[in-house]
Protein backbone atom coordinates (compact mmCIF):
# COMPACT_ATOMS: atom_id res chain seq x y z
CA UNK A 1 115.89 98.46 107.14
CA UNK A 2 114.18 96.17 104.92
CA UNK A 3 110.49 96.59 103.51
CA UNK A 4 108.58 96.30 100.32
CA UNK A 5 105.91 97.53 98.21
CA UNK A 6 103.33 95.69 95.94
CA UNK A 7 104.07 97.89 92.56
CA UNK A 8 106.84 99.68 91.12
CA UNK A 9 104.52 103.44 91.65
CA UNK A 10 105.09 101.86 95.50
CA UNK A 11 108.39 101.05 95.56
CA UNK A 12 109.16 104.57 93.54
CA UNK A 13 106.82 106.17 96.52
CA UNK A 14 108.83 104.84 99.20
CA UNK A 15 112.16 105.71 98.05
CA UNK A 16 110.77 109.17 97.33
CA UNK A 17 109.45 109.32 101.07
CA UNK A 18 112.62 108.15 102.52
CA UNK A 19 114.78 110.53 100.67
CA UNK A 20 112.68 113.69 101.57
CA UNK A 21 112.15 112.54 105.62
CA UNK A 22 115.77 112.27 105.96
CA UNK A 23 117.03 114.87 104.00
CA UNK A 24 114.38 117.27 105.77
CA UNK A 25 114.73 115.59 109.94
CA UNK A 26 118.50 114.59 110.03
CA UNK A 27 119.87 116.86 107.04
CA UNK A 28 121.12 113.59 105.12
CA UNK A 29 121.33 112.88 101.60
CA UNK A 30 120.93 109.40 100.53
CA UNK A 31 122.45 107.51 97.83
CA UNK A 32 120.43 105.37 95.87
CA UNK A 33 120.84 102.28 93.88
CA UNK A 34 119.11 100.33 91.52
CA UNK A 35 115.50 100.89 89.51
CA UNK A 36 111.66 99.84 91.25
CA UNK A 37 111.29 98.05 87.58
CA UNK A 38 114.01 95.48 89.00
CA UNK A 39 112.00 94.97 92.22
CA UNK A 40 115.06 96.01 94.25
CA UNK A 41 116.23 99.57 95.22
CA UNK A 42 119.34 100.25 97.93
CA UNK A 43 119.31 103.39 99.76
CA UNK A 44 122.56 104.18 101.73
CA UNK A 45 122.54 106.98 103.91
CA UNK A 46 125.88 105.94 105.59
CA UNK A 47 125.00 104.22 109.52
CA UNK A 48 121.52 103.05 107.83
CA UNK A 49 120.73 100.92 104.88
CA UNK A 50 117.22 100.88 103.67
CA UNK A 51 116.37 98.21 101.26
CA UNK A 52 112.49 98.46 99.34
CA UNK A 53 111.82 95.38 97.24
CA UNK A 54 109.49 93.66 95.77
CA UNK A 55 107.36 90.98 97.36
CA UNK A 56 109.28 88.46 94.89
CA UNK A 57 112.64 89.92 95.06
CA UNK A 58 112.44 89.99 99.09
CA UNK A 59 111.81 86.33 98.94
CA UNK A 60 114.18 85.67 96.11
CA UNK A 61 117.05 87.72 98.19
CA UNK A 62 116.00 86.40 102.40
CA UNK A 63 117.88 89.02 103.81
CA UNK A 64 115.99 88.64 106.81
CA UNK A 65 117.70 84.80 106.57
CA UNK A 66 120.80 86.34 106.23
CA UNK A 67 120.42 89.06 109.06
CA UNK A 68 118.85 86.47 111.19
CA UNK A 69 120.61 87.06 114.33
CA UNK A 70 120.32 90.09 114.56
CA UNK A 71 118.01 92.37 116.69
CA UNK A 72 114.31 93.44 115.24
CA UNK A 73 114.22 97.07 116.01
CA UNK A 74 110.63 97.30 114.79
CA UNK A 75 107.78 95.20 112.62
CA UNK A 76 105.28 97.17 110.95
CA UNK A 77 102.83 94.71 109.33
């Protein structure tokens, strides 16, 4: 999964939100790597990676470049 947030209260937000949803609906704890302050923050909960990044980092890094042929599950806009 890869999304991002405009500010690093956002980004912080996010992560925060991801950790409780999963830990709470599938009983999984996340590991998490890296700081919002660095625009780039990796979430590993084993079968799913979630990435939350900056708008600048996301461009910086293209994983959507990299991932390109793979399948869009979903596109939230």
């Amino acid at each position: 999964m890869i999304c991002n947030g405009t500010s690093d209260r956002m980004l912080d937000a996010l992560a925060k939100g991801v950790l409780e949803a999963t830990k709470k609906d599938y009983k999984k704890k996340g590991r998490v790597e890296g700081q919002s302050r660095e625009g780039w923050l990796v979430m590993d909960f084993g079968d799913v990676v979630v990435h939350l990044f900056s708008p600048d980092m996301r461009e910086h890094y293209d994983l959507e470049e990299l991932w390109s042929d793979g399948k869009v599950l979903l596109r939230v806009q």
